[in-house]
N, C-alpha and C. Protein backbone atom coordinates (compact mmCIF):
# COMPACT_ATOMS: atom_id res chain seq x y z
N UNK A 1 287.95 86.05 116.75
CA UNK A 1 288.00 85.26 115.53
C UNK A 1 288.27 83.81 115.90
N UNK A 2 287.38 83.05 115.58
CA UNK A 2 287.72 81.25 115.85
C UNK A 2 288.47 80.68 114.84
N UNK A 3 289.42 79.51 115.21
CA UNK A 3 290.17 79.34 114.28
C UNK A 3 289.61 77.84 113.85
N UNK A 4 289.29 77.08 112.72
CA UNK A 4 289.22 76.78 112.14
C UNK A 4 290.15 75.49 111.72
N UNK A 5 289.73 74.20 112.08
CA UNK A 5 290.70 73.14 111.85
C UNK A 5 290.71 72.76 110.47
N UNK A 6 292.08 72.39 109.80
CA UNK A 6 291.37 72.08 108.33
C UNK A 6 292.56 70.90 108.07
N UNK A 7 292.55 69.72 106.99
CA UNK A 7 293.10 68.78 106.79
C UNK A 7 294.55 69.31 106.14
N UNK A 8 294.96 68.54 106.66
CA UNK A 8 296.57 69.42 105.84
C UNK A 8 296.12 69.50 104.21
N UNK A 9 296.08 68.44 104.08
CA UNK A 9 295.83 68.50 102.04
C UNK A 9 295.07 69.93 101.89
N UNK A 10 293.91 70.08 102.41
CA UNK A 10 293.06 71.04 102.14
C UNK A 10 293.95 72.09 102.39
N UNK A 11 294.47 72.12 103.39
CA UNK A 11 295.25 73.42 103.68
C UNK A 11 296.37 73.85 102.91
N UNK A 12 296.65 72.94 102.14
CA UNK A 12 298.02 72.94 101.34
C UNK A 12 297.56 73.53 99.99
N UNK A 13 296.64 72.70 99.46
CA UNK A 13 295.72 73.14 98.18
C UNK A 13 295.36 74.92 98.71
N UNK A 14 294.82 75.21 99.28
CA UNK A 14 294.67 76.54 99.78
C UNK A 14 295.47 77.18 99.80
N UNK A 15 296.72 76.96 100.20
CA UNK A 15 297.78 77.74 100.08
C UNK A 15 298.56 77.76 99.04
N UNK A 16 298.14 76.97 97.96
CA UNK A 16 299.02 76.95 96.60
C UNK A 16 297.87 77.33 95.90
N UNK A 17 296.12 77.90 95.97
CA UNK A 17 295.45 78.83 95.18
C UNK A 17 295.77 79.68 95.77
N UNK A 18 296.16 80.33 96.94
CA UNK A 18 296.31 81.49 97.03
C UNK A 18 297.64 82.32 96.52
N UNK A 19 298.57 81.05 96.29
CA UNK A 19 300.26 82.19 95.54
C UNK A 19 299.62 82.32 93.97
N UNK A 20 298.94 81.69 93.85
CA UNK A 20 297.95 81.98 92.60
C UNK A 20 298.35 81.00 91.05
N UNK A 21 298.37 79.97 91.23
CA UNK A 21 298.96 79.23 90.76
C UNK A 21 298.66 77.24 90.82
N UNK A 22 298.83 76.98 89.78
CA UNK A 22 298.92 75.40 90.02
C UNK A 22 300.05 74.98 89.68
N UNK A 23 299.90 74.13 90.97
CA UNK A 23 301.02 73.39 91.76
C UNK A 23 300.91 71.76 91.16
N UNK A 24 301.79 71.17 91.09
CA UNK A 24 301.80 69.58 90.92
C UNK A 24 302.07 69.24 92.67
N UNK A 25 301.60 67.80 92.60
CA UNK A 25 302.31 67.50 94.16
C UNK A 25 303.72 67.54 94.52
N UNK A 26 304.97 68.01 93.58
CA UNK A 26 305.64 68.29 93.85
C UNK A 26 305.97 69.44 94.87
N UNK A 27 305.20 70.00 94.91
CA UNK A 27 304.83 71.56 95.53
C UNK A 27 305.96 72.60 95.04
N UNK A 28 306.50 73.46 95.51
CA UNK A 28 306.90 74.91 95.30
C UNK A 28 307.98 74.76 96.53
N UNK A 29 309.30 75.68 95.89
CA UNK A 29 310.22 75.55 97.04
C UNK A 29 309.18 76.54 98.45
N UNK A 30 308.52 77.41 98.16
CA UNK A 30 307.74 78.03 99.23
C UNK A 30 307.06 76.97 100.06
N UNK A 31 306.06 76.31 99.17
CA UNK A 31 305.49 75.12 99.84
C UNK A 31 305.81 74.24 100.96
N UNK A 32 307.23 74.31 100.01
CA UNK A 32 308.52 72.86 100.73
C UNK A 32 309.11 73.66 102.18
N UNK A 33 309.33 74.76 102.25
CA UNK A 33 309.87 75.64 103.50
C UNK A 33 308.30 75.64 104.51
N UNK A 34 307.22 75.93 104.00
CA UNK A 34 306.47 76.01 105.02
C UNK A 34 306.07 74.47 105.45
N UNK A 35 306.03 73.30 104.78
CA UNK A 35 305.39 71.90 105.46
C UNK A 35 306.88 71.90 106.56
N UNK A 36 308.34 72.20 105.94
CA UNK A 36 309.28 71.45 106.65
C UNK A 36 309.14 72.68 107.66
N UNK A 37 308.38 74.09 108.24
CA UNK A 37 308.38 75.15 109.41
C UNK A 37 307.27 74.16 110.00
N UNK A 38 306.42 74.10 109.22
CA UNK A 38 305.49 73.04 110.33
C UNK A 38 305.73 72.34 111.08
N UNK A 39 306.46 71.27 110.38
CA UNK A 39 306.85 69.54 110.74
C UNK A 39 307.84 70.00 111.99
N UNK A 40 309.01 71.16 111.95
CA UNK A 40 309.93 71.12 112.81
C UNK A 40 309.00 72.16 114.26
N UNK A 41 308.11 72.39 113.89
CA UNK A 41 307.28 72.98 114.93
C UNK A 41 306.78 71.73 115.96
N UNK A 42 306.63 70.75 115.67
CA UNK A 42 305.77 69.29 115.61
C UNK A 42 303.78 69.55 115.28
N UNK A 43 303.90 69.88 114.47
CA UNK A 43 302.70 70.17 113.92
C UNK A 43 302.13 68.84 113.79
N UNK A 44 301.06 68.99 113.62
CA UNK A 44 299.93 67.53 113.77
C UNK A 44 299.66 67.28 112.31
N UNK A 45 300.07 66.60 111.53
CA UNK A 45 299.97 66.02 110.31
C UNK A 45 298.71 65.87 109.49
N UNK A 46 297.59 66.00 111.15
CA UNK A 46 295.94 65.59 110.47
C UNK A 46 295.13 66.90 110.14
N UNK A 47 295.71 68.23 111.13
CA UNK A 47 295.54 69.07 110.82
C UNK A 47 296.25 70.40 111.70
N UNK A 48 295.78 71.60 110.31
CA UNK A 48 296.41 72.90 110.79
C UNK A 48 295.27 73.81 111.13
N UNK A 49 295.42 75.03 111.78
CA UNK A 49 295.04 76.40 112.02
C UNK A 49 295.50 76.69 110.94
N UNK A 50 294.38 77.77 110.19
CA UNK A 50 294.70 78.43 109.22
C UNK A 50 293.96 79.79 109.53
N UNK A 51 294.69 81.20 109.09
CA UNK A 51 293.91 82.10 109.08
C UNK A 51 294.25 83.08 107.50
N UNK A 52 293.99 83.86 107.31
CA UNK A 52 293.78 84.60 105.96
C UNK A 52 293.81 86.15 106.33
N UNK A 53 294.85 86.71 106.39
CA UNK A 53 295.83 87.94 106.64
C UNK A 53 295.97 89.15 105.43
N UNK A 54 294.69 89.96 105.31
CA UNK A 54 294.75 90.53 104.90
C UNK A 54 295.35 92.23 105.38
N UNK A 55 296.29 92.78 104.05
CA UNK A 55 297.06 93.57 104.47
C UNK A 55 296.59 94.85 103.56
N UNK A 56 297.43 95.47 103.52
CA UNK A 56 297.58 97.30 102.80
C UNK A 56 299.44 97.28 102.39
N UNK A 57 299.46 97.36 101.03
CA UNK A 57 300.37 97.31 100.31
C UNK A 57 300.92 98.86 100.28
N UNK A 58 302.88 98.66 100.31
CA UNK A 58 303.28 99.54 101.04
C UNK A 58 303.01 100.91 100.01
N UNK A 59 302.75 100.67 98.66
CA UNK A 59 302.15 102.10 97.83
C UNK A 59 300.45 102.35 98.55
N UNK A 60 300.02 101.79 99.62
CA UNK A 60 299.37 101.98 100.11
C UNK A 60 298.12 101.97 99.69
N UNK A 61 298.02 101.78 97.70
CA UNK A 61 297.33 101.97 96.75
C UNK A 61 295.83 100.67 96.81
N UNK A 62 296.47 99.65 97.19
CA UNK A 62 295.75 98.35 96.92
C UNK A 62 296.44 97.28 98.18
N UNK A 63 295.43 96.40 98.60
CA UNK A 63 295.32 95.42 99.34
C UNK A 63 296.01 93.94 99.32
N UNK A 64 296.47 92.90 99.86
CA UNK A 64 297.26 92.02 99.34
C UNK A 64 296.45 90.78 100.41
N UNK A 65 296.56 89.92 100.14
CA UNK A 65 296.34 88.64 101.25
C UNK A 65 297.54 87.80 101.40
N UNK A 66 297.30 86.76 102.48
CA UNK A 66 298.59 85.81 102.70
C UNK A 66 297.47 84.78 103.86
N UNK A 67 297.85 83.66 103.62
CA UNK A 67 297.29 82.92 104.31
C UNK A 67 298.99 82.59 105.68
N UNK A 68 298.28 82.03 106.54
CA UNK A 68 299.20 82.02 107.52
C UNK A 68 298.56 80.68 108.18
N UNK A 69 299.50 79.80 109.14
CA UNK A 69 299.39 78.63 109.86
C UNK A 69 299.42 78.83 110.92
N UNK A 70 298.67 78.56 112.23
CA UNK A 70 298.87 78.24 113.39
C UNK A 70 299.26 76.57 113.54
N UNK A 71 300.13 76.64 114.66
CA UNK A 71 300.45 75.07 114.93
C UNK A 71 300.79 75.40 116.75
N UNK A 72 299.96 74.49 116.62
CA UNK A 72 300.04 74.63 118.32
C UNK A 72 301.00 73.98 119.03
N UNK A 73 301.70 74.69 120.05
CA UNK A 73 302.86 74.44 121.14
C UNK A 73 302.81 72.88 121.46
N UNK A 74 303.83 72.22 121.60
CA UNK A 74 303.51 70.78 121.98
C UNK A 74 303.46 70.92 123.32
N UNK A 75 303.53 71.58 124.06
CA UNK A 75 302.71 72.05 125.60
C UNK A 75 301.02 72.10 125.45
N UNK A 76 300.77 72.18 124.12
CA UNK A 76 299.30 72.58 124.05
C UNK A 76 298.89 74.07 124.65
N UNK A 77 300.21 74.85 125.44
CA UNK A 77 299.13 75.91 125.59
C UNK A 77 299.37 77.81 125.09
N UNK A 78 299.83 77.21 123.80
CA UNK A 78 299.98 78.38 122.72
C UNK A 78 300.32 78.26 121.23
N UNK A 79 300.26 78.93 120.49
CA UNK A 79 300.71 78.27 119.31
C UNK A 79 302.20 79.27 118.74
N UNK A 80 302.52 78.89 117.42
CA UNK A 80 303.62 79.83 116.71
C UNK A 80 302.89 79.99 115.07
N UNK A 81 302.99 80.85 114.71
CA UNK A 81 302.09 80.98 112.94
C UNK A 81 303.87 80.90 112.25
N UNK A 82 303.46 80.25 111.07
CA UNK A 82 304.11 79.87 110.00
C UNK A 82 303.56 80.63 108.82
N UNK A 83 304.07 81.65 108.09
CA UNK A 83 303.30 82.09 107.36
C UNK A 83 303.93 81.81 105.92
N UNK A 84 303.68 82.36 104.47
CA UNK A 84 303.52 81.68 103.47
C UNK A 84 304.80 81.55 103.06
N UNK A 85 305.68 82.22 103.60
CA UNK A 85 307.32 81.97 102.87
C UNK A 85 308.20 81.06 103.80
N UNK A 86 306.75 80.31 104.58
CA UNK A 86 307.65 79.20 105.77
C UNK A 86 308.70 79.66 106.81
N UNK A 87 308.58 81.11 107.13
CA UNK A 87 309.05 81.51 108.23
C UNK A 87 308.48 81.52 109.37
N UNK A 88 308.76 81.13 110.65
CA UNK A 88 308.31 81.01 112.21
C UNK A 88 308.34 82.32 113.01
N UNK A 89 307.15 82.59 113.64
CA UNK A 89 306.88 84.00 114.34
C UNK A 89 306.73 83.02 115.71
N UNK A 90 306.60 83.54 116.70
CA UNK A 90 306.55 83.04 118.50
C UNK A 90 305.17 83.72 118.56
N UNK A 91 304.36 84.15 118.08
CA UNK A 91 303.02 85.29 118.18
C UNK A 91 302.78 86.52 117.42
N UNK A 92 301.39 86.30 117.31
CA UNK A 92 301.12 87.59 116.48
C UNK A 92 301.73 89.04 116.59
N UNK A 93 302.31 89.28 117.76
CA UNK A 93 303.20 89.91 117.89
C UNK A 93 304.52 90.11 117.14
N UNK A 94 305.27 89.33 116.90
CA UNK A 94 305.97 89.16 116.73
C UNK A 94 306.44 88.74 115.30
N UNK A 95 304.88 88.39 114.77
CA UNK A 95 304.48 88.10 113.48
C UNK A 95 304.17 89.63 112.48
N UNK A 96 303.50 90.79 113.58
CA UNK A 96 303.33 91.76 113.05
C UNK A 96 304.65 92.83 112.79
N UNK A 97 305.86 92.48 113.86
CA UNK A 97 306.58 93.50 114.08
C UNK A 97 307.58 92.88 113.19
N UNK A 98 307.76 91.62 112.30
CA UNK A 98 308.71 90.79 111.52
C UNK A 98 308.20 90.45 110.33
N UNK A 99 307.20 90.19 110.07
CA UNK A 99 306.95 89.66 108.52
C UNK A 99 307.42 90.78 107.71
N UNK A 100 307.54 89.94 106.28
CA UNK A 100 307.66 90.54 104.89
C UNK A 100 306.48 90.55 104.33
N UNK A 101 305.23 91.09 104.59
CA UNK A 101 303.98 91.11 103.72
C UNK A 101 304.14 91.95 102.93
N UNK A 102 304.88 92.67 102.89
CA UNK A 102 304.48 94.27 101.63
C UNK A 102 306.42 93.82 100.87
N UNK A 103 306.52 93.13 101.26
CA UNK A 103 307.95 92.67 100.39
C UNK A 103 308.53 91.57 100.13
């Protein structure tokens, strides 16, 4: 899967249609936790990795999405995902064995 550079604005707008909702530029305390997981990542201001994380909801009944951030290592040679409730994973690993997607 290639990842996809996108302008922060764009990426932000994206992530406030996807909690399903309009946002003023004030944004959403969610909003506000994931720019400030970014920023303390040193994320690049011009743009993010974004990917779109679709899951299986824990009644197992129906499907859920979540958009998620890559921001790359200021080593340049890995990244950490930020996902929509502005919490920091070290890798998809670590992203799979810790998130709250089904809660």
């Amino acid at each position: 899967m290639s990842l996809r550079s996108v302008p922060v604005a764009a990426a932000m707008m994206l992530f406030l249609l996807a909690l399903g909702g309009c946002a003023s530029s004030n944004g959403s305390p969610e909003t506000d936790k994931v720019k400030a997981a970014v920023e303390s990542l040193g994320g690049n201001p011009d743009q993010l990795y974004q990917e779109m994380v679709v899951f299986r909801t824990l009644d197992v009944k129906s499907y859920d999405s979540q958009l998620i951030y890559l921001v790359s290592s200021k080593d340049g040679k890995g990244f950490h995902i930020v996902d929509a409730h502005g919490e920091i994973y070290r890798d998809y690993n670590d992203f799979i064995r810790n998130n709250s997607l089904t809660g």
